[in-house]
PDB file of N, CA and C in Angstrom:
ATOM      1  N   UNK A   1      63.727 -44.102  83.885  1.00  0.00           N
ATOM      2  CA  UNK A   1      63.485 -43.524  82.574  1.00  0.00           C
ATOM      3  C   UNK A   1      62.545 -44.404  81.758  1.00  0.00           C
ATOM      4  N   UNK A   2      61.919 -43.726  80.677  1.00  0.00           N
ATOM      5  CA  UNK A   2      61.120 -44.695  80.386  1.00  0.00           C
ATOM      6  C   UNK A   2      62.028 -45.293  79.115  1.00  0.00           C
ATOM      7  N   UNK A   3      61.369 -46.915  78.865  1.00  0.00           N
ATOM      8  CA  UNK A   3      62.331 -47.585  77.697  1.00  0.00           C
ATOM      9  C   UNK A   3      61.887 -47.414  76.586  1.00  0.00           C
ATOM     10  N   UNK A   4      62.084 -47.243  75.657  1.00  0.00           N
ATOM     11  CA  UNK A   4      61.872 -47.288  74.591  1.00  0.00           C
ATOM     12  C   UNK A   4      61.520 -48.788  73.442  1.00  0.00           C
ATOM     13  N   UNK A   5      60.616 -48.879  73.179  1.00  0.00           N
ATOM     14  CA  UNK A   5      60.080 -49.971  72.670  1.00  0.00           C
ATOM     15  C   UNK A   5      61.285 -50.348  71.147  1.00  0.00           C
ATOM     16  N   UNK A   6      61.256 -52.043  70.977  1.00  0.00           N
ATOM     17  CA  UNK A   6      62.522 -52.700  69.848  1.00  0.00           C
ATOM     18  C   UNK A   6      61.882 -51.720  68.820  1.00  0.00           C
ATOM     19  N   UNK A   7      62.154 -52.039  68.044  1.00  0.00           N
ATOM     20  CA  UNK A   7      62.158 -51.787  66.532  1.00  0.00           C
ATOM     21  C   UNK A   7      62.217 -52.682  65.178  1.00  0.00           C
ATOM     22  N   UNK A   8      61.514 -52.705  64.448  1.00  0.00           N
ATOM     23  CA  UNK A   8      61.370 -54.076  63.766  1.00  0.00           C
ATOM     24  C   UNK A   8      60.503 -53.842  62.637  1.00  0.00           C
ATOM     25  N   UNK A   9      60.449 -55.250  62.023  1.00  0.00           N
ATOM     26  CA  UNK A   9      59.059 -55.359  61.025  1.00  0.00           C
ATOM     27  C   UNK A   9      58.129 -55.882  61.649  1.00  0.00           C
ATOM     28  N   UNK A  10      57.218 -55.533  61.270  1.00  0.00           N
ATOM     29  CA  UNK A  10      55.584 -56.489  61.475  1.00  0.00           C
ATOM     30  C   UNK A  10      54.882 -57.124  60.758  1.00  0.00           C
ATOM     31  N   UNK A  11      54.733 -58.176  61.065  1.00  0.00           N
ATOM     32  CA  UNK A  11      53.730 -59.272  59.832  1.00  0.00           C
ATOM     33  C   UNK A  11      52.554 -58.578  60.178  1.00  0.00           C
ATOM     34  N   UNK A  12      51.234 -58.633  58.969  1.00  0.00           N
ATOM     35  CA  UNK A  12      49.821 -58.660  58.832  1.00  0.00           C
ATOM     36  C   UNK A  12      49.732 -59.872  58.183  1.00  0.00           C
ATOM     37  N   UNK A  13      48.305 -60.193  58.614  1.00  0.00           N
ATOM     38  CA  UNK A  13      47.820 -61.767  58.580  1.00  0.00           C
ATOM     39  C   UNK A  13      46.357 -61.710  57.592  1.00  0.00           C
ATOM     40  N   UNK A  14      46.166 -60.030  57.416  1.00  0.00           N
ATOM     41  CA  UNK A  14      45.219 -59.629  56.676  1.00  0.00           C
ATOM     42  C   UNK A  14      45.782 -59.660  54.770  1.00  0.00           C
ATOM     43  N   UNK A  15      45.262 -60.281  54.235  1.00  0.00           N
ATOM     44  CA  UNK A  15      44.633 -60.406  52.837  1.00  0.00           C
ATOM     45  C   UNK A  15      44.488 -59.079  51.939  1.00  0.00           C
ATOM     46  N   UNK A  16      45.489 -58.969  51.300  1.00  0.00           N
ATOM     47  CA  UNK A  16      45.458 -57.465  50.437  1.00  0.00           C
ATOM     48  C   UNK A  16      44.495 -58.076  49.497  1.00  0.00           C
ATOM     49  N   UNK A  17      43.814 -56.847  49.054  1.00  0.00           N
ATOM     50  CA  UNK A  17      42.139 -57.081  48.165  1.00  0.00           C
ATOM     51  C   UNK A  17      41.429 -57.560  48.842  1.00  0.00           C
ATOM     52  N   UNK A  18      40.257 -58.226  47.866  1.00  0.00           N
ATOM     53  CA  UNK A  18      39.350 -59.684  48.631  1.00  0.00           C
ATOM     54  C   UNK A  18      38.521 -59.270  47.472  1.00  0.00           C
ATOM     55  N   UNK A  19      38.069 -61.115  47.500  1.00  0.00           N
ATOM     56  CA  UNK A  19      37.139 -61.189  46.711  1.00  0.00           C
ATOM     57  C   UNK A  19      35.592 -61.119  47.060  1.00  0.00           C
ATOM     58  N   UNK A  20      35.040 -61.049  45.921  1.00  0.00           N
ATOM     59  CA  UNK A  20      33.264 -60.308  46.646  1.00  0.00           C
ATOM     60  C   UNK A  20      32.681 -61.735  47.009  1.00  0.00           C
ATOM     61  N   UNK A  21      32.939 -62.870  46.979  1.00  0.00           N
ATOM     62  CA  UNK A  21      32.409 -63.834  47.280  1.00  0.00           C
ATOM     63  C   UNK A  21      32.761 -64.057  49.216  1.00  0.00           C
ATOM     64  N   UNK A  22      33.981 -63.174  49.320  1.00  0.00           N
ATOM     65  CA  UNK A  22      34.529 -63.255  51.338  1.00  0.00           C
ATOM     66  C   UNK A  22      33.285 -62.190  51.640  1.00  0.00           C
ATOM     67  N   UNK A  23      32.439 -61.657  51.293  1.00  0.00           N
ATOM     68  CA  UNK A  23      31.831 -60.574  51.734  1.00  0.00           C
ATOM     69  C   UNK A  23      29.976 -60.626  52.088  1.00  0.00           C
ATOM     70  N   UNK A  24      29.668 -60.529  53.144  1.00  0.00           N
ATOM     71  CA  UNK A  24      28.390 -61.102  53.381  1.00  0.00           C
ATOM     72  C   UNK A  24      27.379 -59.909  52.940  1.00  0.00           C
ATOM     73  N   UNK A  25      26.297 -60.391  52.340  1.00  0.00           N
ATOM     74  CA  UNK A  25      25.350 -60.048  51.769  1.00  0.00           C
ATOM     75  C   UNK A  25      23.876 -60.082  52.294  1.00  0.00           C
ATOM     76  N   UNK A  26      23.350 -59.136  52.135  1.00  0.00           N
ATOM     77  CA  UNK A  26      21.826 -59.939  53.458  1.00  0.00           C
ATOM     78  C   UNK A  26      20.804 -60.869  52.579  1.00  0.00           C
ATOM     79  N   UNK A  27      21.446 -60.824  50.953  1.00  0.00           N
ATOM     80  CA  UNK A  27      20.457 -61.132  50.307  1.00  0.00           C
ATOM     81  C   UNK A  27      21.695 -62.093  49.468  1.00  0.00           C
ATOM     82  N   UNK A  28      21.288 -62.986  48.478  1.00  0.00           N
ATOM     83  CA  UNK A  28      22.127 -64.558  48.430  1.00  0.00           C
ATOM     84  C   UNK A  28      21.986 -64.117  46.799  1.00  0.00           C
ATOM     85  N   UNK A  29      22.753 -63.142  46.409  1.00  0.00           N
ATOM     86  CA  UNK A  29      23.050 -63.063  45.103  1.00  0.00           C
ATOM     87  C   UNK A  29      24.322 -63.094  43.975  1.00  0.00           C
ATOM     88  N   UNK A  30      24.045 -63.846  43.016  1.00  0.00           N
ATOM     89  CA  UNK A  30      25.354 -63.743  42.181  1.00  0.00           C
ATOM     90  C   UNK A  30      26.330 -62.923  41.959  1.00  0.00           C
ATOM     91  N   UNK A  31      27.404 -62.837  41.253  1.00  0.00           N
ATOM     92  CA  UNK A  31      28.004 -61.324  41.062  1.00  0.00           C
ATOM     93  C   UNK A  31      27.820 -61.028  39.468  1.00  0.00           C
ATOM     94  N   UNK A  32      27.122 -61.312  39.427  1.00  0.00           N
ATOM     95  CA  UNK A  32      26.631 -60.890  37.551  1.00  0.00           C
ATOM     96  C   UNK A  32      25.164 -59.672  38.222  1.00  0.00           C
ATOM     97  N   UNK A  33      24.399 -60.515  38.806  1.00  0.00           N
ATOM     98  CA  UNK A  33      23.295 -59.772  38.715  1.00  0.00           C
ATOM     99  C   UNK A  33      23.687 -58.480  40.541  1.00  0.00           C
ATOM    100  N   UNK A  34      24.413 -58.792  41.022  1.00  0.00           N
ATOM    101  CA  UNK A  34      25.388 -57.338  41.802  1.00  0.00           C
ATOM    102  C   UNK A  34      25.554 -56.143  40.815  1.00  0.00           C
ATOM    103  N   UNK A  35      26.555 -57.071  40.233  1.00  0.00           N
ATOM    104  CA  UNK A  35      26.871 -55.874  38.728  1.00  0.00           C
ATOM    105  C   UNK A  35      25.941 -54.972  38.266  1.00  0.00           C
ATOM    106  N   UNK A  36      25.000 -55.922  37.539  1.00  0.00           N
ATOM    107  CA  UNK A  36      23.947 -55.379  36.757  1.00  0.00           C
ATOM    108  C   UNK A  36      23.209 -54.434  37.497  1.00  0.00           C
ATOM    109  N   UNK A  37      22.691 -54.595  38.979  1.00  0.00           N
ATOM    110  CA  UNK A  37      22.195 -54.246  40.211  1.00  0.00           C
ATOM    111  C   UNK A  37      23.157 -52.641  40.540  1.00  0.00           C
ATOM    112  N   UNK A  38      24.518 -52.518  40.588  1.00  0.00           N
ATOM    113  CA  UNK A  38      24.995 -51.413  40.723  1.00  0.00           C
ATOM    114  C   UNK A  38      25.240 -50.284  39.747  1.00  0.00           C
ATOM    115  N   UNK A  39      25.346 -50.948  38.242  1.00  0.00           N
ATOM    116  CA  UNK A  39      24.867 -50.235  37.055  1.00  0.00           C
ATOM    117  C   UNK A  39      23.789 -49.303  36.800  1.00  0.00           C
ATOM    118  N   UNK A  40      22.540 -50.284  37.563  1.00  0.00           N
ATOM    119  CA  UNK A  40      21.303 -49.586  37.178  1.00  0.00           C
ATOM    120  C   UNK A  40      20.904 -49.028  37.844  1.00  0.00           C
ATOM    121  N   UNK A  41      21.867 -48.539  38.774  1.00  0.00           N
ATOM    122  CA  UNK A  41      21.003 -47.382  39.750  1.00  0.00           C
ATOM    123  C   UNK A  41      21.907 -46.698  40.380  1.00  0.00           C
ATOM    124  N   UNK A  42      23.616 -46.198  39.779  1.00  0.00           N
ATOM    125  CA  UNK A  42      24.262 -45.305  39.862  1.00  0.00           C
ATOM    126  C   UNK A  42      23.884 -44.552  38.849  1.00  0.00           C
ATOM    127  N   UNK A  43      24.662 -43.532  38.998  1.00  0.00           N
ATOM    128  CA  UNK A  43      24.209 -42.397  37.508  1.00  0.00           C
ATOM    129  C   UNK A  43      25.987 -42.389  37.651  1.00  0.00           C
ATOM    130  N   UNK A  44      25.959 -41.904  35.987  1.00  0.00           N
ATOM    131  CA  UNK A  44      27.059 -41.614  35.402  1.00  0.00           C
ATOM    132  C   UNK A  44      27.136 -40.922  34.470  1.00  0.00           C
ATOM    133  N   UNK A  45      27.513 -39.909  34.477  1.00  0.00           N
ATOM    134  CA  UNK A  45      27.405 -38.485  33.453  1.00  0.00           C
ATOM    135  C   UNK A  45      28.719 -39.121  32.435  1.00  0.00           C
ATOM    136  N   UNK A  46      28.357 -38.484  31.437  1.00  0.00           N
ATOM    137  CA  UNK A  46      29.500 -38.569  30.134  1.00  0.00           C
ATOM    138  C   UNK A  46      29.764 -37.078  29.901  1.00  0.00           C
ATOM    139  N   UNK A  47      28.903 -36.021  30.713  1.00  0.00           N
ATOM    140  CA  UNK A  47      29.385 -34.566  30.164  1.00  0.00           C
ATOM    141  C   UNK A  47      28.939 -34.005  31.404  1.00  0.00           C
ATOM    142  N   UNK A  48      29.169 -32.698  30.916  1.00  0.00           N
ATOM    143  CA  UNK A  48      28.374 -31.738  32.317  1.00  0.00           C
ATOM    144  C   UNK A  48      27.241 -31.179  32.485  1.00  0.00           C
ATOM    145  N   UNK A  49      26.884 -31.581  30.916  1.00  0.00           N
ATOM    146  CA  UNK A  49      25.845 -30.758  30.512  1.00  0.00           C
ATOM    147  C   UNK A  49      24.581 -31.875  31.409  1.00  0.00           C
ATOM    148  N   UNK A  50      25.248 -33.064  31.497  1.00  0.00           N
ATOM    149  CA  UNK A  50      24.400 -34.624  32.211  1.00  0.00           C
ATOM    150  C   UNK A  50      24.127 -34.524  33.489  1.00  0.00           C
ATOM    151  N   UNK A  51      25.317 -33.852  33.838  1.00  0.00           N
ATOM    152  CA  UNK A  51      25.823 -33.987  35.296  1.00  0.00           C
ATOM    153  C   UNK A  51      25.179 -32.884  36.313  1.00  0.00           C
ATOM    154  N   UNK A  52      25.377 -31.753  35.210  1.00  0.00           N
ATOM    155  CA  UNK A  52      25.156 -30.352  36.437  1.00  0.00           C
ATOM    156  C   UNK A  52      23.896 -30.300  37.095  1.00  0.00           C
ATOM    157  N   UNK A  53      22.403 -30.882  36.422  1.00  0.00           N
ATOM    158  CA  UNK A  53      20.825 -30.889  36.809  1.00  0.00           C
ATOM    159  C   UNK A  53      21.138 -31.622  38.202  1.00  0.00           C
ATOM    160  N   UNK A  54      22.281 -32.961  38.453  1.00  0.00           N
ATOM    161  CA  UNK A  54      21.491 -34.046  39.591  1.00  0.00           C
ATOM    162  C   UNK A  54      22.507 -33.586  40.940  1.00  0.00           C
ATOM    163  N   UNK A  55      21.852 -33.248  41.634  1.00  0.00           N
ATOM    164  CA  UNK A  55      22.222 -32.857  43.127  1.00  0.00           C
ATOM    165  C   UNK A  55      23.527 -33.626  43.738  1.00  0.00           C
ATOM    166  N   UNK A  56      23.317 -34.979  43.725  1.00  0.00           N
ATOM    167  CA  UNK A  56      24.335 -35.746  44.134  1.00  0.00           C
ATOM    168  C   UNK A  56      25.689 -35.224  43.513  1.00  0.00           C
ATOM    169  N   UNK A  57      25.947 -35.173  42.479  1.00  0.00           N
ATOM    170  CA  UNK A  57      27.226 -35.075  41.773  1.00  0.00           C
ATOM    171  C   UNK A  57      27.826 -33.084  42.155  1.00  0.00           C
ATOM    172  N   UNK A  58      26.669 -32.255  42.282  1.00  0.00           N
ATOM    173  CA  UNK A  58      27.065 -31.206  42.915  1.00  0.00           C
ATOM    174  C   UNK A  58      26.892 -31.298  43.979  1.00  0.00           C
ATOM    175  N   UNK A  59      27.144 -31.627  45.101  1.00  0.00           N
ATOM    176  CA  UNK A  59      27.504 -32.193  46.519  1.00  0.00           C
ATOM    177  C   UNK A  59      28.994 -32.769  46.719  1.00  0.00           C
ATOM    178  N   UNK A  60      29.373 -33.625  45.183  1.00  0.00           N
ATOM    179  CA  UNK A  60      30.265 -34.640  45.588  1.00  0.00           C
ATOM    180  C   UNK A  60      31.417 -33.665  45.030  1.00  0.00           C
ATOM    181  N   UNK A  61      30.912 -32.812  44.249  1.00  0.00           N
ATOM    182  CA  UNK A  61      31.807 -31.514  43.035  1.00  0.00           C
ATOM    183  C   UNK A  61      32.375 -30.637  44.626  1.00  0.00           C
ATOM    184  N   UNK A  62      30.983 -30.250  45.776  1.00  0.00           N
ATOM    185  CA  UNK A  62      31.411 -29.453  46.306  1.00  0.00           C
ATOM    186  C   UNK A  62      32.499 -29.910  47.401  1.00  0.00           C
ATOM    187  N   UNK A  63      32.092 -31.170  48.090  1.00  0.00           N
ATOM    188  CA  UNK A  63      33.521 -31.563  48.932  1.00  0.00           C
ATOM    189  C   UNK A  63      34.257 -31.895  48.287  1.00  0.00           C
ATOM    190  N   UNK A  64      34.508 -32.076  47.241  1.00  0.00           N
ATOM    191  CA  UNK A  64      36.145 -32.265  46.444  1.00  0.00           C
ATOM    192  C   UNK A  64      36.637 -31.225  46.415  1.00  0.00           C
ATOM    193  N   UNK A  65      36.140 -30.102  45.945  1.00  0.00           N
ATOM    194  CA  UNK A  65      36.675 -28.554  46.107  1.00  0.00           C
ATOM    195  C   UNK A  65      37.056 -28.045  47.433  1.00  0.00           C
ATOM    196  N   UNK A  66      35.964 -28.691  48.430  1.00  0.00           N
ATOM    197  CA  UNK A  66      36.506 -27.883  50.028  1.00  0.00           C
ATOM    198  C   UNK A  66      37.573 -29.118  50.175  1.00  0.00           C
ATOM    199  N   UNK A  67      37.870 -29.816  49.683  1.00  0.00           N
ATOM    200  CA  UNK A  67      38.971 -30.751  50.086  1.00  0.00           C
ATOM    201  C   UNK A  67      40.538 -29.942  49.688  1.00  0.00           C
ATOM    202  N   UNK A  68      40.162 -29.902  48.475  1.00  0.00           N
ATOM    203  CA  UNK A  68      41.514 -29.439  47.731  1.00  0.00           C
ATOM    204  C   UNK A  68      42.165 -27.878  48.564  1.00  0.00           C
ATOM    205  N   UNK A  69      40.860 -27.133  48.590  1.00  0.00           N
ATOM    206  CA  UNK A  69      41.555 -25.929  49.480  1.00  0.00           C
ATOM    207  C   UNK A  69      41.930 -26.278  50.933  1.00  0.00           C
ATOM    208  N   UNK A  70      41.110 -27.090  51.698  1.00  0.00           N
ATOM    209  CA  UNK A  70      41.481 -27.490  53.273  1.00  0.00           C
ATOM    210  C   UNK A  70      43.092 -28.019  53.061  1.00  0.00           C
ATOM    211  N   UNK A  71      43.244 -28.530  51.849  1.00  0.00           N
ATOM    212  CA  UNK A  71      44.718 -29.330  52.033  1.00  0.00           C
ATOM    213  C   UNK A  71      46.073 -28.272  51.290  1.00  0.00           C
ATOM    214  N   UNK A  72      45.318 -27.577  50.672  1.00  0.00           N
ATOM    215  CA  UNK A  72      46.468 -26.764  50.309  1.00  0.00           C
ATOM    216  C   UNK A  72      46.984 -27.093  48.716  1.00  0.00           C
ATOM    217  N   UNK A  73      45.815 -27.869  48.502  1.00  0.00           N
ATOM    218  CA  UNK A  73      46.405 -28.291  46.628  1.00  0.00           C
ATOM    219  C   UNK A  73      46.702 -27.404  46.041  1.00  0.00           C
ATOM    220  N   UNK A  74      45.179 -26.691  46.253  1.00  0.00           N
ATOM    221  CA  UNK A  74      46.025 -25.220  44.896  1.00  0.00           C
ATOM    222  C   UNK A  74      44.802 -23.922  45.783  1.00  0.00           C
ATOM    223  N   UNK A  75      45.241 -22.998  45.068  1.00  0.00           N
ATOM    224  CA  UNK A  75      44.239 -21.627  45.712  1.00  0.00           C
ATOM    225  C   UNK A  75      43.627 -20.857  44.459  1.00  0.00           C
ATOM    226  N   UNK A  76      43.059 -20.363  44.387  1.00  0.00           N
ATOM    227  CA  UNK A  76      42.406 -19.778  43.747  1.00  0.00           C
ATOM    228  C   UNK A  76      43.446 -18.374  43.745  1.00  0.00           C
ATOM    229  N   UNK A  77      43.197 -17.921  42.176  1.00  0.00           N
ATOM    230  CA  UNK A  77      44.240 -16.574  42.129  1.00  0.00           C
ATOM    231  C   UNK A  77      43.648 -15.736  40.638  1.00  0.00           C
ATOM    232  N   UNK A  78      43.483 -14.367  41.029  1.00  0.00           N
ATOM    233  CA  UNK A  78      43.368 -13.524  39.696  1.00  0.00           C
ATOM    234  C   UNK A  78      44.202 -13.866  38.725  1.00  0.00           C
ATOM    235  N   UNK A  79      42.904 -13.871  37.396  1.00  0.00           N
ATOM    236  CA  UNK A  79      43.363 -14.311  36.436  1.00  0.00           C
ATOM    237  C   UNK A  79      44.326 -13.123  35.632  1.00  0.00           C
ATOM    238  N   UNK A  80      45.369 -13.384  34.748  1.00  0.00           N
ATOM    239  CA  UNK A  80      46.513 -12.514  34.310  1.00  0.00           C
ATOM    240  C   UNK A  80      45.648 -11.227  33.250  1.00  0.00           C
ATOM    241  N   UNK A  81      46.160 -10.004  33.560  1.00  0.00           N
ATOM    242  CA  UNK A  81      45.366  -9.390  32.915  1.00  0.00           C
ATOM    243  C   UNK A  81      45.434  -8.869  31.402  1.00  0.00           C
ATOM    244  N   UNK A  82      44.776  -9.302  30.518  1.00  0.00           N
ATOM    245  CA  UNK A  82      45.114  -8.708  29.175  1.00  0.00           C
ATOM    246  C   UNK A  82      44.326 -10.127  28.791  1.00  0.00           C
TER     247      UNK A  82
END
């Protein structure tokens, strides 16, 4: 028959978080000017009216939506009438 393996806890030896300084870079920069560097060249809408023109963010609008239906979050349903 086959055995069945113990049962137990398991240690990890891995580091919950990490800091950006454990993380290799191809280029030898601070984390001030990273920052500044990821600021200035994400976009970030404050409305929709910001948001709806740039492609990226309707892309990211549309797999969040095929997400929510693939998983069963919610469904779409006629609205109540009156």
């Amino acid at each position: 028959p086959d055995e069945v393996g113990k049962t137990g806890t398991r240690n990890s030896n891995q580091k919950n978080g990490g800091n950006v300084d454990d993380f290799d870079s191809p280029v030898d920069m601070d984390v001030s000017y990273d920052c500044e560097l990821n600021l200035s060249t994400d976009f970030e809408s404050t409305s929709f009216k910001d948001a709806a023109p740039h492609d990226e963010w309707k892309e990211a609008m549309q797999k969040e939506y095929d997400a929510l239906i693939k998983n069963g979050t919610w469904k779409l349903v006629d609205p109540p009438l009156g």
